[in-house]
PDB file of N, CA and C in Angstrom:
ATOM      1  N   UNK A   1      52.666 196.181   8.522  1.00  0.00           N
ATOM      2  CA  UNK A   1      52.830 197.611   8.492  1.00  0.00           C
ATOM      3  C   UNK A   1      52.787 198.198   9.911  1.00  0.00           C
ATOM      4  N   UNK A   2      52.183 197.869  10.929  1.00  0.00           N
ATOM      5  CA  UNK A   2      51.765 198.159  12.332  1.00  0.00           C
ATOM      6  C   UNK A   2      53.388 197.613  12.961  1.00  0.00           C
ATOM      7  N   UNK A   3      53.573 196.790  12.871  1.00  0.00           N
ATOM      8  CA  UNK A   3      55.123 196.539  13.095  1.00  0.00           C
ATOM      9  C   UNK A   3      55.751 197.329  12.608  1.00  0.00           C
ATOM     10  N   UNK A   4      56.378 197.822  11.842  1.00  0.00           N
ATOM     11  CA  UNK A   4      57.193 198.483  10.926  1.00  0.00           C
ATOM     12  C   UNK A   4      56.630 199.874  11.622  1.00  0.00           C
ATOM     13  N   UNK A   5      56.019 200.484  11.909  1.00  0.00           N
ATOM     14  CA  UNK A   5      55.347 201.994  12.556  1.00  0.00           C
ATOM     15  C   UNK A   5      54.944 202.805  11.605  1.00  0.00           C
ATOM     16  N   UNK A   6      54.666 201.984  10.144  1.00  0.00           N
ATOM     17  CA  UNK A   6      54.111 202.985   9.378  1.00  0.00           C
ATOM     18  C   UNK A   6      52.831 203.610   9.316  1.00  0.00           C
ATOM     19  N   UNK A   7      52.480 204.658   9.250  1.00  0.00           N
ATOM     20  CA  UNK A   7      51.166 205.598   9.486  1.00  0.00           C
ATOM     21  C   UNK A   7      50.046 205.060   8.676  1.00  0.00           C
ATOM     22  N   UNK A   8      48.703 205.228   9.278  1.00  0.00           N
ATOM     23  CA  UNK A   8      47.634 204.222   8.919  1.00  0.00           C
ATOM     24  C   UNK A   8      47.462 204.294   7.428  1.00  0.00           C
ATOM     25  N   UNK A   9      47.526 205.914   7.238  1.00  0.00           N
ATOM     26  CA  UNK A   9      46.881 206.707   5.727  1.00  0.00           C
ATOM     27  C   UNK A   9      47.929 206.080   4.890  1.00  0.00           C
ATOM     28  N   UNK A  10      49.489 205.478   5.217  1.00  0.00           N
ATOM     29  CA  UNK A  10      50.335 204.919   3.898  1.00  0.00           C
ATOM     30  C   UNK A  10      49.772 203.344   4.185  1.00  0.00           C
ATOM     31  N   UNK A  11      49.474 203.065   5.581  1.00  0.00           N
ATOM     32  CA  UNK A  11      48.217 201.384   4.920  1.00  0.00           C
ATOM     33  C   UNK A  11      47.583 201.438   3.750  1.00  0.00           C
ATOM     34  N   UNK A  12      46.590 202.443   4.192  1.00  0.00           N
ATOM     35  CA  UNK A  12      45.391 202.346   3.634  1.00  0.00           C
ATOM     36  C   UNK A  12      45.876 202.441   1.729  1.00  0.00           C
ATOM     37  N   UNK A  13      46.798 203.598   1.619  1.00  0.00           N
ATOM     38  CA  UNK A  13      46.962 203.766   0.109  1.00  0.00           C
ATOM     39  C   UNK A  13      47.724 202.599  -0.644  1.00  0.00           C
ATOM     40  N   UNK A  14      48.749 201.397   0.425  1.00  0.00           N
ATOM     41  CA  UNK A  14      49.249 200.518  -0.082  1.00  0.00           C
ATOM     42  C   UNK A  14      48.193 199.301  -0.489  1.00  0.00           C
ATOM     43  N   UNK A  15      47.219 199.471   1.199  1.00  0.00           N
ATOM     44  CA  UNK A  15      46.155 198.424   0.355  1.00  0.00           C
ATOM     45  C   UNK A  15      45.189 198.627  -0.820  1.00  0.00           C
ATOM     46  N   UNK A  16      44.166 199.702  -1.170  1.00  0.00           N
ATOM     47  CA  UNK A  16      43.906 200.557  -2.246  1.00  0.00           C
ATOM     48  C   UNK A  16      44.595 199.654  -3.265  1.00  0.00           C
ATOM     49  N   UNK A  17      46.429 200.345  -3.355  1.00  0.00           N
ATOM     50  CA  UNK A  17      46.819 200.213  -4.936  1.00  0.00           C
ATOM     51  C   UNK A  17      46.644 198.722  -4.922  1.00  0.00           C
ATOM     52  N   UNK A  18      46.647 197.613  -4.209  1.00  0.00           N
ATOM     53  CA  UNK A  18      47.166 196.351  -4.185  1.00  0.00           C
ATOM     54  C   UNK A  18      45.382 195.996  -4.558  1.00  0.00           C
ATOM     55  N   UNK A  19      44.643 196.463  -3.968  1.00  0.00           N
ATOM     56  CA  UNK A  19      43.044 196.149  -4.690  1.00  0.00           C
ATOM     57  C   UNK A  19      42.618 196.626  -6.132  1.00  0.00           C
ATOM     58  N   UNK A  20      43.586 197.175  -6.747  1.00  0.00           N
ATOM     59  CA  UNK A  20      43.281 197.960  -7.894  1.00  0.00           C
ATOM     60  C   UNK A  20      44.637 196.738  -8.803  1.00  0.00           C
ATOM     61  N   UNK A  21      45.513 196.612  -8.767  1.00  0.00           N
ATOM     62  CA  UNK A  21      46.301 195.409  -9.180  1.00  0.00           C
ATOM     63  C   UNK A  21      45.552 194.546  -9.087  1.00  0.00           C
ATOM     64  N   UNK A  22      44.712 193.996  -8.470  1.00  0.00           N
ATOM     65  CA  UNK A  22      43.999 192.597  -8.753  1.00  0.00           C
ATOM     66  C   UNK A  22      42.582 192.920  -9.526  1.00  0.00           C
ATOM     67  N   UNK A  23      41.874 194.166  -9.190  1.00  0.00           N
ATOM     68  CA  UNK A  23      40.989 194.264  -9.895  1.00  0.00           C
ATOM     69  C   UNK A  23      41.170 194.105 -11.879  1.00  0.00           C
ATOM     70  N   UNK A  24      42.458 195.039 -12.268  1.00  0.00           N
ATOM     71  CA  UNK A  24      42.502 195.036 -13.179  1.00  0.00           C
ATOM     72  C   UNK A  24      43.431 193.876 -14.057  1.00  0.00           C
ATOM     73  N   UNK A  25      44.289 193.159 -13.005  1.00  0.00           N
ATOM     74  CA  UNK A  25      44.756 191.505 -13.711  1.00  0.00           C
ATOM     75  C   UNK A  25      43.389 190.806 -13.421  1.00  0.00           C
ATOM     76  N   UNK A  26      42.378 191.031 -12.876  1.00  0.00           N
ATOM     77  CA  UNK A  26      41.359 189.878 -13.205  1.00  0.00           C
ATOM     78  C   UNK A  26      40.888 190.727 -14.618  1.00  0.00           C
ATOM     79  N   UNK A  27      40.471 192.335 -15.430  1.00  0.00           N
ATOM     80  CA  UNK A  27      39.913 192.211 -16.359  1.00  0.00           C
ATOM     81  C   UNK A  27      40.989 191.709 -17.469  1.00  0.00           C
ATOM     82  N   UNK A  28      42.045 192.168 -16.849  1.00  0.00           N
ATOM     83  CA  UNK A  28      43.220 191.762 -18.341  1.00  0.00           C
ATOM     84  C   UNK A  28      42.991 190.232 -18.547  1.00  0.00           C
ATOM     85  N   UNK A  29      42.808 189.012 -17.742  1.00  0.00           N
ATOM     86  CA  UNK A  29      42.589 187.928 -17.650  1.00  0.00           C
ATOM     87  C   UNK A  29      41.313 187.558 -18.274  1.00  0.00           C
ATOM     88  N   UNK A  30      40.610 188.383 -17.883  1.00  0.00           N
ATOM     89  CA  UNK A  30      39.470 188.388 -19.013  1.00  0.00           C
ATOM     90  C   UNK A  30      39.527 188.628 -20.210  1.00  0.00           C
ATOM     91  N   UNK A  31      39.816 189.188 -20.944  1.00  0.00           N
ATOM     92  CA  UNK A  31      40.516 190.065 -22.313  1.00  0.00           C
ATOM     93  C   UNK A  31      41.334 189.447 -22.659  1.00  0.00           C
ATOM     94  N   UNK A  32      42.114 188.296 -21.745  1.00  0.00           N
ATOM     95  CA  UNK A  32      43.342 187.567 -22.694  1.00  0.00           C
ATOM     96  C   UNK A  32      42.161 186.044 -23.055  1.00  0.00           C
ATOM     97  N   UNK A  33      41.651 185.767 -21.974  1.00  0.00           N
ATOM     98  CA  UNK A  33      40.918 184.336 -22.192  1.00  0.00           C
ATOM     99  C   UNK A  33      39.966 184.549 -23.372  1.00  0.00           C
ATOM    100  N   UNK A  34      39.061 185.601 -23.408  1.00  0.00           N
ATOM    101  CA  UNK A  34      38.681 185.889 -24.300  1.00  0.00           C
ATOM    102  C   UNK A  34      39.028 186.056 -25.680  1.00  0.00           C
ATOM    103  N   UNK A  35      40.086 186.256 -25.809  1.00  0.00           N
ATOM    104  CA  UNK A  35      40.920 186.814 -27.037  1.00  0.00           C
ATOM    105  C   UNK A  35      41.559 185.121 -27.479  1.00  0.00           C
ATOM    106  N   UNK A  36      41.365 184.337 -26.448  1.00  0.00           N
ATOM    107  CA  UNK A  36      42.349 182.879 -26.641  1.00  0.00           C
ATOM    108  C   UNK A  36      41.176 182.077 -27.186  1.00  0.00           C
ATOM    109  N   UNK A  37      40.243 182.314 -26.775  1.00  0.00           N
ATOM    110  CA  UNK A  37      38.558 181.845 -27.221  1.00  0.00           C
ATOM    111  C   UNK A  37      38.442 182.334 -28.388  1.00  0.00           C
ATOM    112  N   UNK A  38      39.168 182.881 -29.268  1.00  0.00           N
ATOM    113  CA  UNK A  38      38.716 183.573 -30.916  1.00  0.00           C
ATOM    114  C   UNK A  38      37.666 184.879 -30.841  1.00  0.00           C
ATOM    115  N   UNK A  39      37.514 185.561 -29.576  1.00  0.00           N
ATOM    116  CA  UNK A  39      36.970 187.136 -29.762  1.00  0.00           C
ATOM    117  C   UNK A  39      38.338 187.973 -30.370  1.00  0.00           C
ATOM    118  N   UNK A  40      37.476 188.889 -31.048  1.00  0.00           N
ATOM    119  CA  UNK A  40      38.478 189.676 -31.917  1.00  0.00           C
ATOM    120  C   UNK A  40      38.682 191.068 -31.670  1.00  0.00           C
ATOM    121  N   UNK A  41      39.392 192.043 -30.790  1.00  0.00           N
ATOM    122  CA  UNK A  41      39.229 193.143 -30.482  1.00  0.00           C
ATOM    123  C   UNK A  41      39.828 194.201 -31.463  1.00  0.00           C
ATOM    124  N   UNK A  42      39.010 194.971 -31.698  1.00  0.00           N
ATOM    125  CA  UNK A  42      40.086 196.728 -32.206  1.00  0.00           C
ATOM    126  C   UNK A  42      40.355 197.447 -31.359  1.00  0.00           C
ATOM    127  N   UNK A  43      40.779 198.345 -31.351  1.00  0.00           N
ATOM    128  CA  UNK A  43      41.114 199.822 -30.229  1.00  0.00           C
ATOM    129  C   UNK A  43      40.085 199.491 -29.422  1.00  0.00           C
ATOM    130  N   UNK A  44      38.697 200.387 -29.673  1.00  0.00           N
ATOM    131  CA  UNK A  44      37.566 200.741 -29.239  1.00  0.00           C
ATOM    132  C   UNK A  44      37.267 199.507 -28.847  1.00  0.00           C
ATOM    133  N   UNK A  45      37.299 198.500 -29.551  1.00  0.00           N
ATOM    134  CA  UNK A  45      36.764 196.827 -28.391  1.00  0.00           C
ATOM    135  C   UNK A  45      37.285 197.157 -27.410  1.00  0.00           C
ATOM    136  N   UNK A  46      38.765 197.381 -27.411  1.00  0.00           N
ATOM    137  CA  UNK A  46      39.412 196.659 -26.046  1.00  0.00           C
ATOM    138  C   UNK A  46      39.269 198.084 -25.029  1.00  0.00           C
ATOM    139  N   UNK A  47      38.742 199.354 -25.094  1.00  0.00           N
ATOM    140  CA  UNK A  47      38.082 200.375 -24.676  1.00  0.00           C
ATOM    141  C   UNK A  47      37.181 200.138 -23.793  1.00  0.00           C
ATOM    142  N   UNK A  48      36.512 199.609 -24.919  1.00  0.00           N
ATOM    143  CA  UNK A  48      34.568 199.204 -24.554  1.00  0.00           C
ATOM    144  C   UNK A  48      34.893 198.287 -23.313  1.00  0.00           C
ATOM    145  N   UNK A  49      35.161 197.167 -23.849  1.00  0.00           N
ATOM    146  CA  UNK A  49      35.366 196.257 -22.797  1.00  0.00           C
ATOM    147  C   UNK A  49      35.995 196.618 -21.211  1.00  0.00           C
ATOM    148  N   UNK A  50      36.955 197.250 -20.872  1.00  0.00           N
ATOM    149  CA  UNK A  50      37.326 197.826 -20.243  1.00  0.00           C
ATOM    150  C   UNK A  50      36.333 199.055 -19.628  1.00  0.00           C
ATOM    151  N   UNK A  51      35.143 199.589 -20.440  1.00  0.00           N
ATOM    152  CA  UNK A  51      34.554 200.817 -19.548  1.00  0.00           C
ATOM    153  C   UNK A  51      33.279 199.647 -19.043  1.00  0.00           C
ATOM    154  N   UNK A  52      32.997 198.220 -19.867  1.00  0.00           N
ATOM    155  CA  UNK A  52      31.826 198.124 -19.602  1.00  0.00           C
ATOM    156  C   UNK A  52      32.238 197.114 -18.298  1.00  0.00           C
ATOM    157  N   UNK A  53      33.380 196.732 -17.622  1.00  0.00           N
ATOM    158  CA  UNK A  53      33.855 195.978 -17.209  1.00  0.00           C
ATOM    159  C   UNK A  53      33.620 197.193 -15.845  1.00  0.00           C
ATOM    160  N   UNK A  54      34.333 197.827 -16.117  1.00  0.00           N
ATOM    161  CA  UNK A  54      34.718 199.138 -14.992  1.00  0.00           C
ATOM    162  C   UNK A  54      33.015 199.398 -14.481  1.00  0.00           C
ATOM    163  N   UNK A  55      32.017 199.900 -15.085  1.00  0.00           N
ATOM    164  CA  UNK A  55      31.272 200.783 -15.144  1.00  0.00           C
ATOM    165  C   UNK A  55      30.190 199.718 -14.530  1.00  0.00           C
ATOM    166  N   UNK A  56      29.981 198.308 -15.439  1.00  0.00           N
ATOM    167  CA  UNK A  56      29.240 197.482 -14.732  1.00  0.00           C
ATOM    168  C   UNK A  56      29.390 196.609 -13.065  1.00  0.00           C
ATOM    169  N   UNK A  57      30.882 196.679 -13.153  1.00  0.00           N
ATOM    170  CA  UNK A  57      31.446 196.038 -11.730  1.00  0.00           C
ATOM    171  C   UNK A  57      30.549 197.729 -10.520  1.00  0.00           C
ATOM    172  N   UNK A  58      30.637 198.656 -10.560  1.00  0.00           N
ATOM    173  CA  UNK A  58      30.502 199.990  -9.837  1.00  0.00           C
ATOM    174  C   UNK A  58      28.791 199.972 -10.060  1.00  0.00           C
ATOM    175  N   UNK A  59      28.050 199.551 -10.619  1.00  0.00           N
ATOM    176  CA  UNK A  59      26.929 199.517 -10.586  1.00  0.00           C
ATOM    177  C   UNK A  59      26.401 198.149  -9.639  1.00  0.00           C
ATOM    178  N   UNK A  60      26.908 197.281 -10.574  1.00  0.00           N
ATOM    179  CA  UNK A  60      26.823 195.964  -9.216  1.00  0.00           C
ATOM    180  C   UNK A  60      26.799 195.869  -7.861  1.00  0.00           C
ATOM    181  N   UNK A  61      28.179 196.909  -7.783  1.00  0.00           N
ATOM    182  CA  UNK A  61      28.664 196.680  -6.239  1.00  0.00           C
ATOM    183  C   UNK A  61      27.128 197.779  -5.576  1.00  0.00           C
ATOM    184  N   UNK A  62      27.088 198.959  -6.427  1.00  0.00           N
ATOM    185  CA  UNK A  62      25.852 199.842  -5.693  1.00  0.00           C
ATOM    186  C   UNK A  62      24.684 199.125  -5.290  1.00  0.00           C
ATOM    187  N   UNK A  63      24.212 198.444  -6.442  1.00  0.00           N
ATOM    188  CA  UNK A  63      22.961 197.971  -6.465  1.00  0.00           C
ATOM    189  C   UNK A  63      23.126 196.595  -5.209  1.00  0.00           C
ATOM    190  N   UNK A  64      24.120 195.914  -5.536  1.00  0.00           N
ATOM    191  CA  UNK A  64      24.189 195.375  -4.167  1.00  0.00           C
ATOM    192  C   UNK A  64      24.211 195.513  -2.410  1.00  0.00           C
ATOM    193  N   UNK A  65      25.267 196.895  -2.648  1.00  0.00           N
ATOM    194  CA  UNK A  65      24.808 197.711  -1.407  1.00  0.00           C
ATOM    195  C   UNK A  65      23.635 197.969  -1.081  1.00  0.00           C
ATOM    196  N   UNK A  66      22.934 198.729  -1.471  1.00  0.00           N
ATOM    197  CA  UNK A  66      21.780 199.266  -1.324  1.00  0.00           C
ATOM    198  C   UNK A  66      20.758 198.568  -0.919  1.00  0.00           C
ATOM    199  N   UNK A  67      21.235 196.528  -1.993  1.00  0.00           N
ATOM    200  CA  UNK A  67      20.123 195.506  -1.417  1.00  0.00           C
ATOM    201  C   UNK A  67      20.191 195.097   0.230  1.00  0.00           C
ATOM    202  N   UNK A  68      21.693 195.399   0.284  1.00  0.00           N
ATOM    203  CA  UNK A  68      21.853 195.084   1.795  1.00  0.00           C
ATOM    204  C   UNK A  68      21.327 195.875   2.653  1.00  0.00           C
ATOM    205  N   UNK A  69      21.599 197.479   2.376  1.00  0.00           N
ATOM    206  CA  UNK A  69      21.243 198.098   3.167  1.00  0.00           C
ATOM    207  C   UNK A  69      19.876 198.148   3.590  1.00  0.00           C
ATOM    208  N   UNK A  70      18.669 197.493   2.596  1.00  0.00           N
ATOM    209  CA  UNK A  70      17.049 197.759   2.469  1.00  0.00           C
ATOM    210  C   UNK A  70      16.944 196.100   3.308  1.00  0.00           C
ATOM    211  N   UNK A  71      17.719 194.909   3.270  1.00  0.00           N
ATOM    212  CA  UNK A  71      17.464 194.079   3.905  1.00  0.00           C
ATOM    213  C   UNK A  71      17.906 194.335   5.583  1.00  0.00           C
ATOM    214  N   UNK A  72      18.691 194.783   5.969  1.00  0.00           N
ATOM    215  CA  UNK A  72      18.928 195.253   6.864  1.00  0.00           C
ATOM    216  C   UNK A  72      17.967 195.795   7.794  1.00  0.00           C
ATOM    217  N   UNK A  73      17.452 196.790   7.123  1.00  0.00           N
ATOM    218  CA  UNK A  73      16.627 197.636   7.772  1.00  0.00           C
ATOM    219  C   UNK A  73      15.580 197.159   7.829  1.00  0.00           C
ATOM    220  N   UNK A  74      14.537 196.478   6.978  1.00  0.00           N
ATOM    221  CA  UNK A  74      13.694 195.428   6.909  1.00  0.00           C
ATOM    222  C   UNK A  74      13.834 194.617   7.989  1.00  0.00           C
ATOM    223  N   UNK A  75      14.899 193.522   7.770  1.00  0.00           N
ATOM    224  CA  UNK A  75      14.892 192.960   9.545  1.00  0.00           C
ATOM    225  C   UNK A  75      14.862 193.538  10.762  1.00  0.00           C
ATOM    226  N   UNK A  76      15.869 195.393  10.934  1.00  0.00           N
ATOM    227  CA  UNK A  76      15.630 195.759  11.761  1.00  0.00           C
ATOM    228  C   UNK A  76      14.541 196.002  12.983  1.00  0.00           C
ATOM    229  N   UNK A  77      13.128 196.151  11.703  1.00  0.00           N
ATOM    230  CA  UNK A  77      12.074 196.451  12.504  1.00  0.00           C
ATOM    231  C   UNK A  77      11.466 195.752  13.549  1.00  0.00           C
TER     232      UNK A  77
END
């Protein structure tokens, strides 16, 4: 993209969508393996699964931050 002279802010939104394409073929990949394993989804399964997928990955990543950030500072002293 730096070759090409395109402006940082259309980087940044190409890389974004391209992290959001892999985020969500890894849950669909989940949801198909699962489904190939004999889980059985309705509407609301395949909902659920999808918010608890979403909702638990965004808690993870926090709670992980935060561990870093408290180890961090801990060594800092």
């Amino acid at each position: 993209m730096k070759e090409a002279g395109a402006a940082s802010k259309l980087t940044i939104l190409i890389v974004g969508e391209s992290l959001m394409n892999d985020g969500t073929a890894m849950v669909l990949f989940i949801l198909y393996y699962n489904m190939l394993e004999g889980t059985t989804y309705d509407a609301g399964g395949i909902i659920e699964f999808f918010l608890s997928m979403t909702l638990g990955s965004c808690c993870l990543g926090i709670t992980l931050g935060l561990a870093t950030v408290w180890i961090l500072g801990f060594f800092d002293r």
